[in-house]
N, C-alpha and C. Protein backbone atom coordinates (compact mmCIF):
# COMPACT_ATOMS: atom_id res chain seq x y z
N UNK A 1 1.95 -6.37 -26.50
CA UNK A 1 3.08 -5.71 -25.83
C UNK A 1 2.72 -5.43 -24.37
N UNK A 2 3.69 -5.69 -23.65
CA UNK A 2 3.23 -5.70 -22.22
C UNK A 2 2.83 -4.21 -21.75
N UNK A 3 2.21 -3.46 -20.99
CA UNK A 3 2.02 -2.67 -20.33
C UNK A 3 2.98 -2.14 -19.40
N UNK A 4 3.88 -1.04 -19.82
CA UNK A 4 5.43 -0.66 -18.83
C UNK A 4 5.02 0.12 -17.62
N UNK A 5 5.26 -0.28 -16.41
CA UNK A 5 4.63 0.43 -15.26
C UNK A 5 5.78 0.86 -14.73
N UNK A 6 6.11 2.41 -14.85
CA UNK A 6 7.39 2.75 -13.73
C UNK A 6 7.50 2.39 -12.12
N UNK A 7 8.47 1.99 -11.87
CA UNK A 7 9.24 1.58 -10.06
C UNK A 7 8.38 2.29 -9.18
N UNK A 8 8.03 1.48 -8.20
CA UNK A 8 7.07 2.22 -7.52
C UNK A 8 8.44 2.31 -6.02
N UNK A 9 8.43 3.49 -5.17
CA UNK A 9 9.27 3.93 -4.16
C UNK A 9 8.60 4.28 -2.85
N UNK A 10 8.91 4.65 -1.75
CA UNK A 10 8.05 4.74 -0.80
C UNK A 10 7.68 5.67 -1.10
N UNK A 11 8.00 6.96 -1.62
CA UNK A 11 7.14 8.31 -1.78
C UNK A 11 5.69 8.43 -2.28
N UNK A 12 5.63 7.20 -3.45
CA UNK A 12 4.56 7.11 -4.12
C UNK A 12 3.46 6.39 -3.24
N UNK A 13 2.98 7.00 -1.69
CA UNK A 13 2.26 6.19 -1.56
C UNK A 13 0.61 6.03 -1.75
N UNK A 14 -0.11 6.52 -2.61
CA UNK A 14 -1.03 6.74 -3.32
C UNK A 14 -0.79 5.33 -4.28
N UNK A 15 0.08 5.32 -4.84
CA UNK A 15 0.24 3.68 -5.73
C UNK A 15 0.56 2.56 -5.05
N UNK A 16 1.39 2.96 -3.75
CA UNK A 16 1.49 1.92 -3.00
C UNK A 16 -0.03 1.32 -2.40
N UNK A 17 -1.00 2.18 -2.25
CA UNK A 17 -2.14 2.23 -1.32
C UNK A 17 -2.95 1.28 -2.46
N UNK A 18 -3.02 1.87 -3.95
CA UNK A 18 -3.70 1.43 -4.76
C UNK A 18 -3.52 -0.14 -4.75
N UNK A 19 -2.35 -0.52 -4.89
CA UNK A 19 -2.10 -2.14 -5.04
C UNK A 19 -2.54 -2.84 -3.83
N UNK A 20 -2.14 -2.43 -2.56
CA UNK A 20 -2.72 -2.88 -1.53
C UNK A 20 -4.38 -3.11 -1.73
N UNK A 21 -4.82 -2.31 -2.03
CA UNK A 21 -6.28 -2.32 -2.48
C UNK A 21 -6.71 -3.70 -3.55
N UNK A 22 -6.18 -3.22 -4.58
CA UNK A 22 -6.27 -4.32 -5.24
C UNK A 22 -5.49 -6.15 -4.86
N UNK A 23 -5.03 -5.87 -4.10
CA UNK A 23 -4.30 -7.49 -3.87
C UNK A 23 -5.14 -7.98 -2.77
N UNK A 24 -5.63 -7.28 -1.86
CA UNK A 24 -6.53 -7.63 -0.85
C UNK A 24 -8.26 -7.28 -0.75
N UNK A 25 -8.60 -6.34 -1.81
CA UNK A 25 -9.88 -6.08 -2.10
C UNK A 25 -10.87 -6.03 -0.85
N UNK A 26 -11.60 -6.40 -0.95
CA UNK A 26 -12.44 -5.66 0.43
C UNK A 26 -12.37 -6.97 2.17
N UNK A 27 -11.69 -7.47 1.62
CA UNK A 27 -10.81 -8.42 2.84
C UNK A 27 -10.35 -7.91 3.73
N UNK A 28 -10.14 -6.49 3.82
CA UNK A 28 -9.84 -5.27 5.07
C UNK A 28 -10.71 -4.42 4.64
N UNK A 29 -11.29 -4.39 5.92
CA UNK A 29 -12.15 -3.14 6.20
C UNK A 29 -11.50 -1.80 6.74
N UNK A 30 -12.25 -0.62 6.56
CA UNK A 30 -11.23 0.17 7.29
C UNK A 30 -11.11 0.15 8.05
N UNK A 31 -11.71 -0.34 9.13
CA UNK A 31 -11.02 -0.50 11.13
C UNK A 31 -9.98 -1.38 11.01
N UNK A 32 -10.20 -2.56 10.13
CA UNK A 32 -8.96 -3.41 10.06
C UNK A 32 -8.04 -3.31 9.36
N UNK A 33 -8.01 -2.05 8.78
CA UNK A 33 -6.86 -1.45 7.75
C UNK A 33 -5.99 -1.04 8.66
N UNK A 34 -6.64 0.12 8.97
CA UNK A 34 -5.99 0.97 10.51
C UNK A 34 -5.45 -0.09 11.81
N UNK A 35 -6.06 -1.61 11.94
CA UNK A 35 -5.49 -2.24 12.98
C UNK A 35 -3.93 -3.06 12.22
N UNK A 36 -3.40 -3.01 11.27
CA UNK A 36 -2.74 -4.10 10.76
C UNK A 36 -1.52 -3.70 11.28
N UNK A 37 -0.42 -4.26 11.62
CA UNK A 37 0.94 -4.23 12.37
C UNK A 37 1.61 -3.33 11.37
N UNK A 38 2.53 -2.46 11.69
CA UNK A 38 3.42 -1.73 10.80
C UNK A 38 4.40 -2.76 10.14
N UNK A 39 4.96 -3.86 11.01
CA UNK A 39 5.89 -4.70 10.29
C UNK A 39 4.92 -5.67 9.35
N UNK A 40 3.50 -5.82 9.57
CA UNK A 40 3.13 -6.73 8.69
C UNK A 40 2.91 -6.12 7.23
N UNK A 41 2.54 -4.68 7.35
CA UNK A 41 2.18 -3.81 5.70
C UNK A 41 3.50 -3.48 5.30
N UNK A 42 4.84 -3.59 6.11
CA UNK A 42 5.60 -2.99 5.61
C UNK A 42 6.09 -3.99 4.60
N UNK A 43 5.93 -5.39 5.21
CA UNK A 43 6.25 -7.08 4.50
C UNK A 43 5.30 -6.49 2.80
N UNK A 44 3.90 -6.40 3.31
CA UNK A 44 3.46 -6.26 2.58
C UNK A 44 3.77 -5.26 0.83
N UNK A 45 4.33 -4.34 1.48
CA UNK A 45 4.57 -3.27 0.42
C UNK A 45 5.44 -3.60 -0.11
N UNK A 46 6.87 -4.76 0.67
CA UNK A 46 8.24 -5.04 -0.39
C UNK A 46 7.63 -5.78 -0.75
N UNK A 47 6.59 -6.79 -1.17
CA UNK A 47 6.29 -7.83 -2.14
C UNK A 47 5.68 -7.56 -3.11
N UNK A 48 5.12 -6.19 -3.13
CA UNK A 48 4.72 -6.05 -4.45
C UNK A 48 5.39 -5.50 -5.79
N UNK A 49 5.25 -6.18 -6.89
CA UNK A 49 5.83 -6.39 -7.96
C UNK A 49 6.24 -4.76 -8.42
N UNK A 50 7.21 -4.67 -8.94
CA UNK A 50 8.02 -3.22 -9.34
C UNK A 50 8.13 -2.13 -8.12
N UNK A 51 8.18 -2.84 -7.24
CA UNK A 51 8.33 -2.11 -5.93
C UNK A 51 10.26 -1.85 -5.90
N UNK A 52 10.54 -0.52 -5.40
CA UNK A 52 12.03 -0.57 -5.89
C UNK A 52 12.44 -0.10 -4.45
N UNK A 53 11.54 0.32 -3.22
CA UNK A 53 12.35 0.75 -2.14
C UNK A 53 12.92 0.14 -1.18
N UNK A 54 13.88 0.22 -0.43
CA UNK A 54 14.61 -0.64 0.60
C UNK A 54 13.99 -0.78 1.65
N UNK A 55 13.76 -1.58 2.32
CA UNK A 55 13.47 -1.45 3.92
C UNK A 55 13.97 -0.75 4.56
N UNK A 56 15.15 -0.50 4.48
CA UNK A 56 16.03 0.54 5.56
C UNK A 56 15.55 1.81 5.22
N UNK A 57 14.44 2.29 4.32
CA UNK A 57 14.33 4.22 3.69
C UNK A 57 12.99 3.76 4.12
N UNK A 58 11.95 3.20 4.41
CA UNK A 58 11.37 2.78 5.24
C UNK A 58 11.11 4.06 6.69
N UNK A 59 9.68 4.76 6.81
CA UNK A 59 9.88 5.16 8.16
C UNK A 59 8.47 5.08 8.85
N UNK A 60 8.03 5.12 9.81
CA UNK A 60 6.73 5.50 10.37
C UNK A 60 5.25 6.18 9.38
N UNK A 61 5.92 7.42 8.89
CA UNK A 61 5.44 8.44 8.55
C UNK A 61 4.63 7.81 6.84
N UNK A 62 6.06 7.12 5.85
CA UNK A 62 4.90 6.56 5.18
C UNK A 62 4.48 5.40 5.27
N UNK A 63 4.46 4.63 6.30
CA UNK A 63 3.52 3.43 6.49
C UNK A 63 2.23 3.83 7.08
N UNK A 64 2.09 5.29 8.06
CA UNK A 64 0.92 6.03 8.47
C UNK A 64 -0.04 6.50 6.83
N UNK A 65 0.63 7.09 5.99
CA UNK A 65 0.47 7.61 4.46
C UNK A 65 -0.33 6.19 3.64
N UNK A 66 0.13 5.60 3.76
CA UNK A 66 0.10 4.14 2.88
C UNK A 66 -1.09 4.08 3.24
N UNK A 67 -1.22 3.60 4.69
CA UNK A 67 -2.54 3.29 5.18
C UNK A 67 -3.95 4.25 5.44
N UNK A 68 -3.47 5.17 5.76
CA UNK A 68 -5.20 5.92 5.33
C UNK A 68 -4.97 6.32 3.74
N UNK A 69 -3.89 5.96 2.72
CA UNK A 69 -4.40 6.08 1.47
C UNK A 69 -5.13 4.59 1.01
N UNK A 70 -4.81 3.67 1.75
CA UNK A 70 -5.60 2.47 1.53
C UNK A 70 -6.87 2.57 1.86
N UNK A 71 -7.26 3.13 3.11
CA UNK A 71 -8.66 3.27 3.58
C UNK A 71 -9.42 4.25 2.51
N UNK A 72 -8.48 5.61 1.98
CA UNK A 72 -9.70 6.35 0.86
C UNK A 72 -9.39 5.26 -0.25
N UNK A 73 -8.72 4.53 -0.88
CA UNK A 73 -8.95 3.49 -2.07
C UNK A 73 -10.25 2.68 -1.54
N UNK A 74 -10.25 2.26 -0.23
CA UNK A 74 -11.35 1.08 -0.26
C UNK A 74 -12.42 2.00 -0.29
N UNK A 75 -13.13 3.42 0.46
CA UNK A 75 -13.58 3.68 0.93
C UNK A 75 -14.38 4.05 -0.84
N UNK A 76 -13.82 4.32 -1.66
CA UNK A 76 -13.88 5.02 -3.02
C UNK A 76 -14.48 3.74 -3.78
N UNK A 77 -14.11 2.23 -3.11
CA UNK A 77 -14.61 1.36 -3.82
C UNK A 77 -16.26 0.42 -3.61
N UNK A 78 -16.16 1.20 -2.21
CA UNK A 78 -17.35 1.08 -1.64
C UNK A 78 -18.92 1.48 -1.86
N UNK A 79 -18.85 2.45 -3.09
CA UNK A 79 -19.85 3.29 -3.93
C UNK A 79 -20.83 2.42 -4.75
């Protein structure tokens, strides 16, 4: 039986951060986490699977969120 994963939204960005982590694994470092374009992670975050938020609800604030929660995911994987 498959594994049911609830809709992930921009609020959640702790899960958003997590998948980023996992789809790119240590292929970004954290300087190059922190350098990546806002329009390129934002591409990034609508492609991932059970992702349910619009681009337009979309703001600054959690693409800033997303990304230093990506840097403590890598930083946590780094141990």
């Amino acid at each position: 039986m498959a594994h049911f994963e609830p809709p992930i939204n921009w609020r959640d960005t702790e899960d958003i951060a997590m998948k980023l982590y996992e789809r790119f694994g240590d292929e970004f470092t954290e300087s190059k986490i922190y350098r990546i374009r806002f329009t390129e992670l934002l591409e990034w975050v609508l492609e991932i699977p059970n992702f349910e938020g619009k681009r337009e609800e979309c703001n600054e604030g959690f693409l800033e969120m997303i990304q230093s929660g990506w840097v403590y995911e890598w930083r946590d994987n780094q141990k």
